[in-house]
N, C-alpha and C. Protein backbone atom coordinates (compact mmCIF):
# COMPACT_ATOMS: atom_id res chain seq x y z
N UNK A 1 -45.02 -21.29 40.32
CA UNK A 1 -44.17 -20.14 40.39
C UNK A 1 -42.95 -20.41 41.24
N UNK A 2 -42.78 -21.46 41.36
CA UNK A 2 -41.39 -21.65 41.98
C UNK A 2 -40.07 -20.94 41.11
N UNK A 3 -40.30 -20.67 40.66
CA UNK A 3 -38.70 -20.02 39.61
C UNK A 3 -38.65 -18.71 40.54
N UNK A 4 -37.17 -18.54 40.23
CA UNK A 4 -37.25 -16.67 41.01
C UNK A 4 -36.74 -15.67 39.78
N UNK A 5 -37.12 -16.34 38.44
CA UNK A 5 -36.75 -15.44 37.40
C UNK A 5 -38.19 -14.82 37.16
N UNK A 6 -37.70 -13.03 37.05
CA UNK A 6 -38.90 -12.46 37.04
C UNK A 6 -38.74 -11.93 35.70
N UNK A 7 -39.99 -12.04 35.19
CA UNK A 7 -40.29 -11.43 33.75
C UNK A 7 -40.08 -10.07 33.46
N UNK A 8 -38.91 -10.45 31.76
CA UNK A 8 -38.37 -9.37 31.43
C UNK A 8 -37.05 -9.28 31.95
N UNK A 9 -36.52 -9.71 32.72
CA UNK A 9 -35.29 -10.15 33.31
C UNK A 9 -34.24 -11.10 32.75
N UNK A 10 -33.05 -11.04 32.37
CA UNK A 10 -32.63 -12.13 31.42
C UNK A 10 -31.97 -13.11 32.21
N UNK A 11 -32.02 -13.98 31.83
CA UNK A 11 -31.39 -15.53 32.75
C UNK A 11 -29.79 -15.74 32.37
N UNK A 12 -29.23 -16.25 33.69
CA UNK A 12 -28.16 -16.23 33.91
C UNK A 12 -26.91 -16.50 32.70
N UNK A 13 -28.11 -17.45 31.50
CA UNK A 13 -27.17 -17.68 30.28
C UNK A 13 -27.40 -17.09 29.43
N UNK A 14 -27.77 -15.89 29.36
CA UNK A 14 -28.57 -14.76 28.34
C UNK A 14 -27.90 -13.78 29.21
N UNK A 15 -27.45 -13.26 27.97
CA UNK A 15 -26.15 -12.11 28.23
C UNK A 15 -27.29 -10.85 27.44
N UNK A 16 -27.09 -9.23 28.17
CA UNK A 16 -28.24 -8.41 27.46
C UNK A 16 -27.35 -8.17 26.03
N UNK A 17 -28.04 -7.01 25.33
CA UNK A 17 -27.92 -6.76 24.04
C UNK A 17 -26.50 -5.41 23.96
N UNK A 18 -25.62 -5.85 23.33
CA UNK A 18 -24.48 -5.30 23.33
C UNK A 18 -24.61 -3.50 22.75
N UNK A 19 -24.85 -3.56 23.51
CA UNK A 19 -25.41 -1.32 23.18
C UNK A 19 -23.92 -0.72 22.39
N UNK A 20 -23.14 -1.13 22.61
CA UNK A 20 -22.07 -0.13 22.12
C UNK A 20 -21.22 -1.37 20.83
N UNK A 21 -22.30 -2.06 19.90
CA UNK A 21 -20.87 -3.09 18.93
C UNK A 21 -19.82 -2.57 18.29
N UNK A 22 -20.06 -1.08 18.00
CA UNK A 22 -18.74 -0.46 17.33
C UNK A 22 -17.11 -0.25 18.29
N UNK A 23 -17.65 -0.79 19.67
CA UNK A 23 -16.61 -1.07 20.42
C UNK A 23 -15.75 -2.00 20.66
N UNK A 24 -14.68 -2.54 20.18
CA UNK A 24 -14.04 -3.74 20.53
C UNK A 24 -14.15 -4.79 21.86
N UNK A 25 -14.52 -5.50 21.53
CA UNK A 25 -15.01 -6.42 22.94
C UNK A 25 -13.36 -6.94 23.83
N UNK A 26 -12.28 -6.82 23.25
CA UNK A 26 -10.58 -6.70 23.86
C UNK A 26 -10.32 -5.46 23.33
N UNK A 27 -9.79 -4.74 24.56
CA UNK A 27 -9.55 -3.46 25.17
C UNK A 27 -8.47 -3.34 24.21
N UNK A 28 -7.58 -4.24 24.28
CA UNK A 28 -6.17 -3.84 23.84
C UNK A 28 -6.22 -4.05 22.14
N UNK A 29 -7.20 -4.08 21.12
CA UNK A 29 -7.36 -4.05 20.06
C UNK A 29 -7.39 -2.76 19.39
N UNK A 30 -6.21 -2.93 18.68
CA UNK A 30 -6.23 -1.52 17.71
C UNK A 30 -7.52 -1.12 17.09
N UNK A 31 -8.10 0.34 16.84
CA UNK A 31 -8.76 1.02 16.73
C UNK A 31 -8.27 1.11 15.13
N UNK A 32 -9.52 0.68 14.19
CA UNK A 32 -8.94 1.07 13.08
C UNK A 32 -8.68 2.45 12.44
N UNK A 33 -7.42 2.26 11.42
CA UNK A 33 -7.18 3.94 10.50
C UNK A 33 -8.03 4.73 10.90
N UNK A 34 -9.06 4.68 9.92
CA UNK A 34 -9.85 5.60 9.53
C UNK A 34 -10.60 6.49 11.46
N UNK A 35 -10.12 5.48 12.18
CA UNK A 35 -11.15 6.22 13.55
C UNK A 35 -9.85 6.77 14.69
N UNK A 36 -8.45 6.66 13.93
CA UNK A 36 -7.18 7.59 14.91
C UNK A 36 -7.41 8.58 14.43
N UNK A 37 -6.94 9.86 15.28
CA UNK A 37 -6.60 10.93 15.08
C UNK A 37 -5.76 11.52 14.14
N UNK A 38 -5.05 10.69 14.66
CA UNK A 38 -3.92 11.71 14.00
C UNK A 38 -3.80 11.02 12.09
N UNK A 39 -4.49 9.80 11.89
CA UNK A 39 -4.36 9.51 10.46
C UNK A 39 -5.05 10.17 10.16
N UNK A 40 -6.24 10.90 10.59
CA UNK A 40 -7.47 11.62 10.51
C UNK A 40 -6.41 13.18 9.97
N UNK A 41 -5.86 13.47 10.82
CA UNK A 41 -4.70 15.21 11.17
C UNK A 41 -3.88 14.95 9.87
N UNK A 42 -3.22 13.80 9.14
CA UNK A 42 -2.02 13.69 8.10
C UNK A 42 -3.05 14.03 6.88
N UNK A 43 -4.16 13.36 6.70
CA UNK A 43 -5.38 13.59 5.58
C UNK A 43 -5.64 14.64 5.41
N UNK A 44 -5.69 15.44 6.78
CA UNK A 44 -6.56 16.66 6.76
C UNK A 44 -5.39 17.97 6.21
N UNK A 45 -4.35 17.89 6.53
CA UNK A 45 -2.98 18.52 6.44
C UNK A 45 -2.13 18.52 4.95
N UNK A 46 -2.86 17.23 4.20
CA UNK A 46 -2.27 17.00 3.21
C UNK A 46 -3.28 17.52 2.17
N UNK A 47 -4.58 16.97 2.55
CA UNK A 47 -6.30 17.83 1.82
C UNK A 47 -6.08 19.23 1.27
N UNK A 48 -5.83 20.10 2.48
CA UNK A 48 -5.98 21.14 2.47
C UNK A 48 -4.84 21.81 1.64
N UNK A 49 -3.41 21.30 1.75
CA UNK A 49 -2.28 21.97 0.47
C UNK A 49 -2.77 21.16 -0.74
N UNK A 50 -3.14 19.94 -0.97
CA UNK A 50 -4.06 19.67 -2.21
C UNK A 50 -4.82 20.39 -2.72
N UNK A 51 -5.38 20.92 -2.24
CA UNK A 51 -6.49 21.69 -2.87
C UNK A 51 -6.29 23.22 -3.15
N UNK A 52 -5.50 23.25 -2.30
CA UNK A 52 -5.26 24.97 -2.37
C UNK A 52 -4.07 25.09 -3.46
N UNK A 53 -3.45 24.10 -3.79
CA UNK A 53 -2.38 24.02 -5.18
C UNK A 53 -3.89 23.86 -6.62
N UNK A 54 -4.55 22.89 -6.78
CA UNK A 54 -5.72 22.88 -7.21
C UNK A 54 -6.16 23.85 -7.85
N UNK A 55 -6.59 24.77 -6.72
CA UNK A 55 -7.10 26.13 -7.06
C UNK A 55 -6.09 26.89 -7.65
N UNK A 56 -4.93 26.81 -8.01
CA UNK A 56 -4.06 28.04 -8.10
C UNK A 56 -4.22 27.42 -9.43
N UNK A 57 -3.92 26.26 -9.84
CA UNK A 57 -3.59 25.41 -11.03
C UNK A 57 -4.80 25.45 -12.09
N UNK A 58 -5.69 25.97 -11.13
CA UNK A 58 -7.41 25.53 -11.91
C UNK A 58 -7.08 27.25 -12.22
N UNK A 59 -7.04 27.75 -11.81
CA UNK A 59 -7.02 30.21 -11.98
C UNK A 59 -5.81 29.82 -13.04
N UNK A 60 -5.32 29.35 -12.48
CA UNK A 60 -3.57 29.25 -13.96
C UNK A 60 -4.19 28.57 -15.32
N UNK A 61 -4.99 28.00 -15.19
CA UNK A 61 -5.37 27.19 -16.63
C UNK A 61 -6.32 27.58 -17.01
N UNK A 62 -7.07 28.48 -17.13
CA UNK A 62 -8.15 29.00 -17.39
C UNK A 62 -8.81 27.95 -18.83
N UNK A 63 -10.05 28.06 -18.89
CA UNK A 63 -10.52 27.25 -20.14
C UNK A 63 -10.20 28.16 -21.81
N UNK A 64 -9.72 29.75 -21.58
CA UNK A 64 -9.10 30.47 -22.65
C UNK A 64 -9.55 30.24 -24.00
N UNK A 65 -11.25 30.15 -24.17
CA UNK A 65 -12.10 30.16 -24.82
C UNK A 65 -12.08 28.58 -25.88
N UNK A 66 -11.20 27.92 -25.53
CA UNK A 66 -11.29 26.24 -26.37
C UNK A 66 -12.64 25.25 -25.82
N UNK A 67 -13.21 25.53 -24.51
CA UNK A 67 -14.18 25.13 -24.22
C UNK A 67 -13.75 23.49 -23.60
N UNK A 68 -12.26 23.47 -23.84
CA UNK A 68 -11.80 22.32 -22.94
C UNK A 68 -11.04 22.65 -21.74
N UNK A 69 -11.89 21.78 -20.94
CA UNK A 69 -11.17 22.40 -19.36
C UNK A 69 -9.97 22.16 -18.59
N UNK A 70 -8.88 22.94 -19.07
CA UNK A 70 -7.67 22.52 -19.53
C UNK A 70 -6.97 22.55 -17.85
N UNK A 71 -8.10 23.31 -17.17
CA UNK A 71 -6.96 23.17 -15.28
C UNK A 71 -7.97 21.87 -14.71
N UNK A 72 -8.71 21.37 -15.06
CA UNK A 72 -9.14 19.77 -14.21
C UNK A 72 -8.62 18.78 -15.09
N UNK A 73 -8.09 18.82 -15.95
CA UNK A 73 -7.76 17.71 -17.16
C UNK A 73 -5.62 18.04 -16.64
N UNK A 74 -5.74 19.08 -16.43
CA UNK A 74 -4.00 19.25 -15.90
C UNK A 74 -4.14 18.51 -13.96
N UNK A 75 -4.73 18.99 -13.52
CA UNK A 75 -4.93 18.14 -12.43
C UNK A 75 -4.79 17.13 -11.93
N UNK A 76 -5.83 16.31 -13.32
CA UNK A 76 -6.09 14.86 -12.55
C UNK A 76 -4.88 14.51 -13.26
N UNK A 77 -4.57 14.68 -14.42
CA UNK A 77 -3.13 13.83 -14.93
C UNK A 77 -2.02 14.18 -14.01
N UNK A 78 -1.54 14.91 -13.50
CA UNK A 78 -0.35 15.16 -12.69
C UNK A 78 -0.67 14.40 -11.91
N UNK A 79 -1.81 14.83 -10.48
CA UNK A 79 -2.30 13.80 -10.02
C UNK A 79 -2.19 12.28 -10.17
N UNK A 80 -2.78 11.90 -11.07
CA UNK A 80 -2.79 10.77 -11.18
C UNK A 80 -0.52 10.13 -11.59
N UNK A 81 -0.08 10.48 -11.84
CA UNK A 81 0.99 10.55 -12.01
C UNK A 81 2.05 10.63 -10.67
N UNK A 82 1.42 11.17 -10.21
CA UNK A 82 2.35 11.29 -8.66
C UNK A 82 1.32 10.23 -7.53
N UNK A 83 0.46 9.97 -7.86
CA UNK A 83 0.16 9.21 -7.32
C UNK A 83 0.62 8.09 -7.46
N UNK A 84 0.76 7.47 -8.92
CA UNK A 84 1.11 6.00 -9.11
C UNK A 84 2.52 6.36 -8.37
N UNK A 85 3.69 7.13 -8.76
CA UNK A 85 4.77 7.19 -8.32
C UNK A 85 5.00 7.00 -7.07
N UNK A 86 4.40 7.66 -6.25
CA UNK A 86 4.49 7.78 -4.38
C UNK A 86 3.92 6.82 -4.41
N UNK A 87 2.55 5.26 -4.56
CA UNK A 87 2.56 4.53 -4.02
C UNK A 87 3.63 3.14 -4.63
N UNK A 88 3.90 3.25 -5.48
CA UNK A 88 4.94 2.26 -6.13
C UNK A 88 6.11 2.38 -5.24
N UNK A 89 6.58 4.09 -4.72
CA UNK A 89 7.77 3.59 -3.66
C UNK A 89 7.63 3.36 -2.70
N UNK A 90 5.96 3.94 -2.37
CA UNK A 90 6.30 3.28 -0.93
C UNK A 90 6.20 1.88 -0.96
N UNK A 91 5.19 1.49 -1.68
CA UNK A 91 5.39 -0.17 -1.98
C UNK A 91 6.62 -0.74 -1.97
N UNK A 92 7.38 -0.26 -2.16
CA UNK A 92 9.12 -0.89 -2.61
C UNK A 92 9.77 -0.46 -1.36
N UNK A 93 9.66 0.47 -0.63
CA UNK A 93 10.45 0.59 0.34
C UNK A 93 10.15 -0.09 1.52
N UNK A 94 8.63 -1.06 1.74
CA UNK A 94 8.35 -1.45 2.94
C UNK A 94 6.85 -1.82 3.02
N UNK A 95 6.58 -2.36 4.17
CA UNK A 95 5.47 -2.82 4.43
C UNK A 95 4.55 -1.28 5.26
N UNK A 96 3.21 -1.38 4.82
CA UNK A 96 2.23 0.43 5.39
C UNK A 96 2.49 0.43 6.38
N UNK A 97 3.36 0.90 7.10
CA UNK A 97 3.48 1.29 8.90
C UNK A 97 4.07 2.27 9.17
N UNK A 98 4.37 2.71 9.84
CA UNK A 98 5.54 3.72 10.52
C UNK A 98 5.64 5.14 9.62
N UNK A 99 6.68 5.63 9.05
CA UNK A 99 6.78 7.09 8.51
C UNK A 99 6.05 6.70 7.08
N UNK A 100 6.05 5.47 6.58
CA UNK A 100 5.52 4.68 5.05
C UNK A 100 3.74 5.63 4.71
N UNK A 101 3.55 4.84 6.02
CA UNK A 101 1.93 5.15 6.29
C UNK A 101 1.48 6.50 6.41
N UNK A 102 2.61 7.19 7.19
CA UNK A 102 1.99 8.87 7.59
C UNK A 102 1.95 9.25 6.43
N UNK A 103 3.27 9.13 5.34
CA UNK A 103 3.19 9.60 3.87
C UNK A 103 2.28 9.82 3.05
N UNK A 104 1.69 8.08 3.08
CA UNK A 104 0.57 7.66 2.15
C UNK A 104 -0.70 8.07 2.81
N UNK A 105 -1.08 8.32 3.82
CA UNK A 105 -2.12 9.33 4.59
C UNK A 105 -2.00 11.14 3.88
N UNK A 106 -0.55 11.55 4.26
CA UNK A 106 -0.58 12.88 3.97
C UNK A 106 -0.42 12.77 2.46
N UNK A 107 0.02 12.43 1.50
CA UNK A 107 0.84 12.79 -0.01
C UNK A 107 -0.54 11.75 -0.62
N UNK A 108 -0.67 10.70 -0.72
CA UNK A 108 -2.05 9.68 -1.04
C UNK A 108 -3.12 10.11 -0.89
N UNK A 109 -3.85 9.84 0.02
CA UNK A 109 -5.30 10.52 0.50
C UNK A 109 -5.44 12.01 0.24
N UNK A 110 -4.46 12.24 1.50
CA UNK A 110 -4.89 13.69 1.59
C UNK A 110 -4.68 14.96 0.50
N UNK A 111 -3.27 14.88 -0.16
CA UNK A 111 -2.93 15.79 -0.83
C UNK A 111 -3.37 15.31 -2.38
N UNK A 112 -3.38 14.39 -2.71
CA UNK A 112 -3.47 13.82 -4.35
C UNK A 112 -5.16 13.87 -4.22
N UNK A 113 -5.60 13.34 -3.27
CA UNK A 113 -7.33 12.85 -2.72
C UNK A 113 -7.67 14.25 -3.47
N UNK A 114 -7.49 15.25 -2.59
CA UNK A 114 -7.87 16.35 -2.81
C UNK A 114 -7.34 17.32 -4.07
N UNK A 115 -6.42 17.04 -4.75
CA UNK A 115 -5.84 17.89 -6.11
C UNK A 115 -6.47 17.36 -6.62
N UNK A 116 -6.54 16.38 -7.07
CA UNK A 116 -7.15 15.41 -8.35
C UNK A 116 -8.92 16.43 -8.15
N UNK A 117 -9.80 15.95 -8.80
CA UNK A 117 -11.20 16.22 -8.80
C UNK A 117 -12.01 15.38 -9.87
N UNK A 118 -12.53 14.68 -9.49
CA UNK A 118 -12.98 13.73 -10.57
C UNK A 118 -14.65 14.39 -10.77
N UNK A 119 -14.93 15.00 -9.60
CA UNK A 119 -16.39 15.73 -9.31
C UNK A 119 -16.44 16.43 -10.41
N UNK A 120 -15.49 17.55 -10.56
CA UNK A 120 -15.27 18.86 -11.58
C UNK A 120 -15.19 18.51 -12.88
N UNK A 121 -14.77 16.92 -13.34
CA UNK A 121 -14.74 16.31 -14.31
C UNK A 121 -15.89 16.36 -14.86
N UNK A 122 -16.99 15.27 -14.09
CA UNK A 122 -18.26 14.48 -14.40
C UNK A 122 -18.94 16.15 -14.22
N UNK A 123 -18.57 17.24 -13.59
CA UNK A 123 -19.61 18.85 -14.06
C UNK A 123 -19.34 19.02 -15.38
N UNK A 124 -18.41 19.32 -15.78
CA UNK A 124 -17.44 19.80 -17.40
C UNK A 124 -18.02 19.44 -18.33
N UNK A 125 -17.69 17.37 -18.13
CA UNK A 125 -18.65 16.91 -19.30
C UNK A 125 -19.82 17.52 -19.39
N UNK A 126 -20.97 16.94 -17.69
CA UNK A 126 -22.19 17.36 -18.50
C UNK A 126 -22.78 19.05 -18.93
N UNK A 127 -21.62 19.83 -18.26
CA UNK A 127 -21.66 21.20 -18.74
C UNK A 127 -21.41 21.36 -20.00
N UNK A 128 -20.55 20.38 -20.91
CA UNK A 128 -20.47 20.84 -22.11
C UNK A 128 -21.16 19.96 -22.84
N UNK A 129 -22.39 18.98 -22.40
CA UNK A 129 -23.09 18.19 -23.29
C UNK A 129 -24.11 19.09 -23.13
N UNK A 130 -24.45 19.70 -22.34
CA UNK A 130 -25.54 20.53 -22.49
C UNK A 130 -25.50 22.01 -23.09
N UNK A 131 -24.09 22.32 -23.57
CA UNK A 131 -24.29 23.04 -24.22
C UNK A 131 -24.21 22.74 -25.55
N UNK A 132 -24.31 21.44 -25.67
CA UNK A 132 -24.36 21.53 -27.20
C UNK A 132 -22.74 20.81 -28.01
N UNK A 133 -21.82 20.59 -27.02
CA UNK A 133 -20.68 19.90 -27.30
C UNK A 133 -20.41 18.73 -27.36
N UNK A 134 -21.41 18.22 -26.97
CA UNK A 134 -21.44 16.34 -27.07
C UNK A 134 -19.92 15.58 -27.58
N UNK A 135 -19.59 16.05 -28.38
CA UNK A 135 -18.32 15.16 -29.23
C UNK A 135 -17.01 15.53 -28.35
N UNK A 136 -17.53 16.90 -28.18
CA UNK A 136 -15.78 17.45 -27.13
C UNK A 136 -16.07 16.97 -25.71
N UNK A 137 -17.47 16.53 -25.05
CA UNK A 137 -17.22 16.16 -23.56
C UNK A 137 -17.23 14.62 -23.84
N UNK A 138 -17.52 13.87 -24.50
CA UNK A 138 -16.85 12.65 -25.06
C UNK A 138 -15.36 12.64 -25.39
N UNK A 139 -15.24 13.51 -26.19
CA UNK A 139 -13.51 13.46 -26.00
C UNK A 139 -13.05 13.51 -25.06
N UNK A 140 -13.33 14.60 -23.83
CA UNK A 140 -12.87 14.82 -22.58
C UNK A 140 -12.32 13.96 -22.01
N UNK A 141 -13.99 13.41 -21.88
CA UNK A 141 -13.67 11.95 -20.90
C UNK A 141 -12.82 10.86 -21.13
N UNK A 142 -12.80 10.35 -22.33
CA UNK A 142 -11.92 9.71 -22.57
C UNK A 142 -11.14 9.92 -22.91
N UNK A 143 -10.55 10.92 -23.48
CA UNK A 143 -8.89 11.63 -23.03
C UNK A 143 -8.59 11.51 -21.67
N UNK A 144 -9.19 11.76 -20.59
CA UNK A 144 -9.10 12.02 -18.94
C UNK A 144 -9.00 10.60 -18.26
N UNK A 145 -9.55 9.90 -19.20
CA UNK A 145 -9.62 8.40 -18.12
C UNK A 145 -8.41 7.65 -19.38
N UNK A 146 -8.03 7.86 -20.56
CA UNK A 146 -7.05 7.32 -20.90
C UNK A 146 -5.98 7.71 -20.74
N UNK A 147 -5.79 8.94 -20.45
CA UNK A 147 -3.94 9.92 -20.08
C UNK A 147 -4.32 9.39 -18.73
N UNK A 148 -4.84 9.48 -17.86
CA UNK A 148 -5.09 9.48 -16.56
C UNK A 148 -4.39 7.95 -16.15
N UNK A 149 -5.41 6.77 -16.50
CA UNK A 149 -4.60 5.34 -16.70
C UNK A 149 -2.76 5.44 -17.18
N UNK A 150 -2.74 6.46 -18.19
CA UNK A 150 -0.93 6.55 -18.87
C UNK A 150 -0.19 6.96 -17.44
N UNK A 151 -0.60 8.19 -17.14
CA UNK A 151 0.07 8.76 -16.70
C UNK A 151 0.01 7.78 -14.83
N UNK A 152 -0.78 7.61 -14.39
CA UNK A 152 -0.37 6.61 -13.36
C UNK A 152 0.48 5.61 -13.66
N UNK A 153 0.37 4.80 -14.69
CA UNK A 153 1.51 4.11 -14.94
C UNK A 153 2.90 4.65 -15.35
N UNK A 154 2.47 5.40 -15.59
CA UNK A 154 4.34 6.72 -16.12
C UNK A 154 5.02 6.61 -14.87
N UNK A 155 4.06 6.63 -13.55
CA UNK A 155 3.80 7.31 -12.13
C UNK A 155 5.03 6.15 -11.83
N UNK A 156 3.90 4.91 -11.52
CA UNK A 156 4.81 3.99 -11.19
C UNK A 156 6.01 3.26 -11.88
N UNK A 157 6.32 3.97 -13.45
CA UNK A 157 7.27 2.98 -14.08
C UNK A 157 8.02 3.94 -13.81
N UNK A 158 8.07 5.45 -13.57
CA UNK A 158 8.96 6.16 -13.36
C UNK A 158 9.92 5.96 -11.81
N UNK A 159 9.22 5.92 -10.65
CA UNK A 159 9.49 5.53 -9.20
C UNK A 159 10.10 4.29 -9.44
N UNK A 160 10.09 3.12 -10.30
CA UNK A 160 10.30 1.77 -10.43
C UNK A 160 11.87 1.85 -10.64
N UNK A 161 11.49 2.74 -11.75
CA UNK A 161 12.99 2.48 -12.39
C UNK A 161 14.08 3.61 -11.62
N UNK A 162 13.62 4.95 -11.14
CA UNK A 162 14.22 5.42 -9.67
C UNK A 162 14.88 4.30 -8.49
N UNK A 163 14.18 3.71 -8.34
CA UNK A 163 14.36 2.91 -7.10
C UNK A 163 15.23 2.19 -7.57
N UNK A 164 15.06 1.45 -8.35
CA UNK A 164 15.79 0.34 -9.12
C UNK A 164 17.35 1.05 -8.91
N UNK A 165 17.54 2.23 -9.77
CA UNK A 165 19.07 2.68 -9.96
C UNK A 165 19.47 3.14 -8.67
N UNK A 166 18.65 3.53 -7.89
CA UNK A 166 18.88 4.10 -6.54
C UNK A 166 19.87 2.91 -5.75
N UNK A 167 18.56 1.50 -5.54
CA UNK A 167 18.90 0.34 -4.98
C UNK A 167 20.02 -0.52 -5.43
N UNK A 168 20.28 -0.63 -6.36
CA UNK A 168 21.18 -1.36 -7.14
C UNK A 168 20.86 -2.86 -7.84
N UNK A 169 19.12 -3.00 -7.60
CA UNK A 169 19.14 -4.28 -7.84
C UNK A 169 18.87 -4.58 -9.08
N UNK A 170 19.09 -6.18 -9.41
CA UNK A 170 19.08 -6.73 -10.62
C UNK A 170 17.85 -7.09 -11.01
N UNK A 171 17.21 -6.89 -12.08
CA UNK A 171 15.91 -7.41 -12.80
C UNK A 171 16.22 -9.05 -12.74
């Protein structure tokens, strides 16, 4: 027993068990997106007029007895449309940082995140396969995921060619 290490005790080259790893081990290391505040506040700010346009758009489009759900199918295509657009410029105007980033937090995530509804989609279909519509929530869907694909690209060929005449540059 000559040692003076007492059992259960860790030795001088045995470091204990790091209790907190979601903590950066250098202080001065940025804290990622998703765990600031305030990218947290632009999401939440942009969510909430997303959705509450949503709702007005979803009461404005009523399904008006066609049995196609004509305010989530207007949604996600606009949606999806202003989405490709707003990230194509910000893409073109700069690298994600500074006022680029708050944008694509508030107008990206938060406001498109939340207009769009892809949830209300995947209800519709199987609301109208179970009633007996099989062929029209097949159409749905793939009407919704093929305008949806168009219209993001409309998104960004539209912002493209904006920028383009805006900027002056040459193809």
């Amino acid at each position: 027993m000559g040692s003076d290490h007492i059992s259960g005790d860790t030795s001088p080259n045995e470091l204990p068990a790091d209790t907190h790893a979601e903590l950066p081990t250098d202080p001065d290391t940025v804290r990622p997106l998703h765990l600031r505040p305030t990218a947290i506040l632009w999401v939440l700010l942009g969510g909430a007029c997303g959705t509450g346009l949503r709702y007005w758009v979803e009461d404005l489009l009523l399904h008006h007895d066609t049995g196609w759900p004509w305010g989530t199918f207007a949604v996600n295509l606009i949606g999806a449309f202003a989405l490709g657009a707003l990230l194509e410029g910000l893409a073109r105007s700069g690298e994600d940082a500074g006022w680029r980033r708050r944008w694509r937090l508030l107008l990206g995530t938060g406001f498109c995140g939340s207009f769009t509804t892809y949830s209300s989609f995947a209800l519709e279909m199987s609301l109208l396969s179970h009633r007996g519509a099989v062929p029209l929530a097949m159409g749905y869907g793939l009407a919704s995921v093929v305008a949806g694909i168009v219209c993001a690209w409309a998104g960004i060929a539209v912002a493209g060619a904006a920028l383009h005449r805006q900027t002056g540059e040459v193809s």
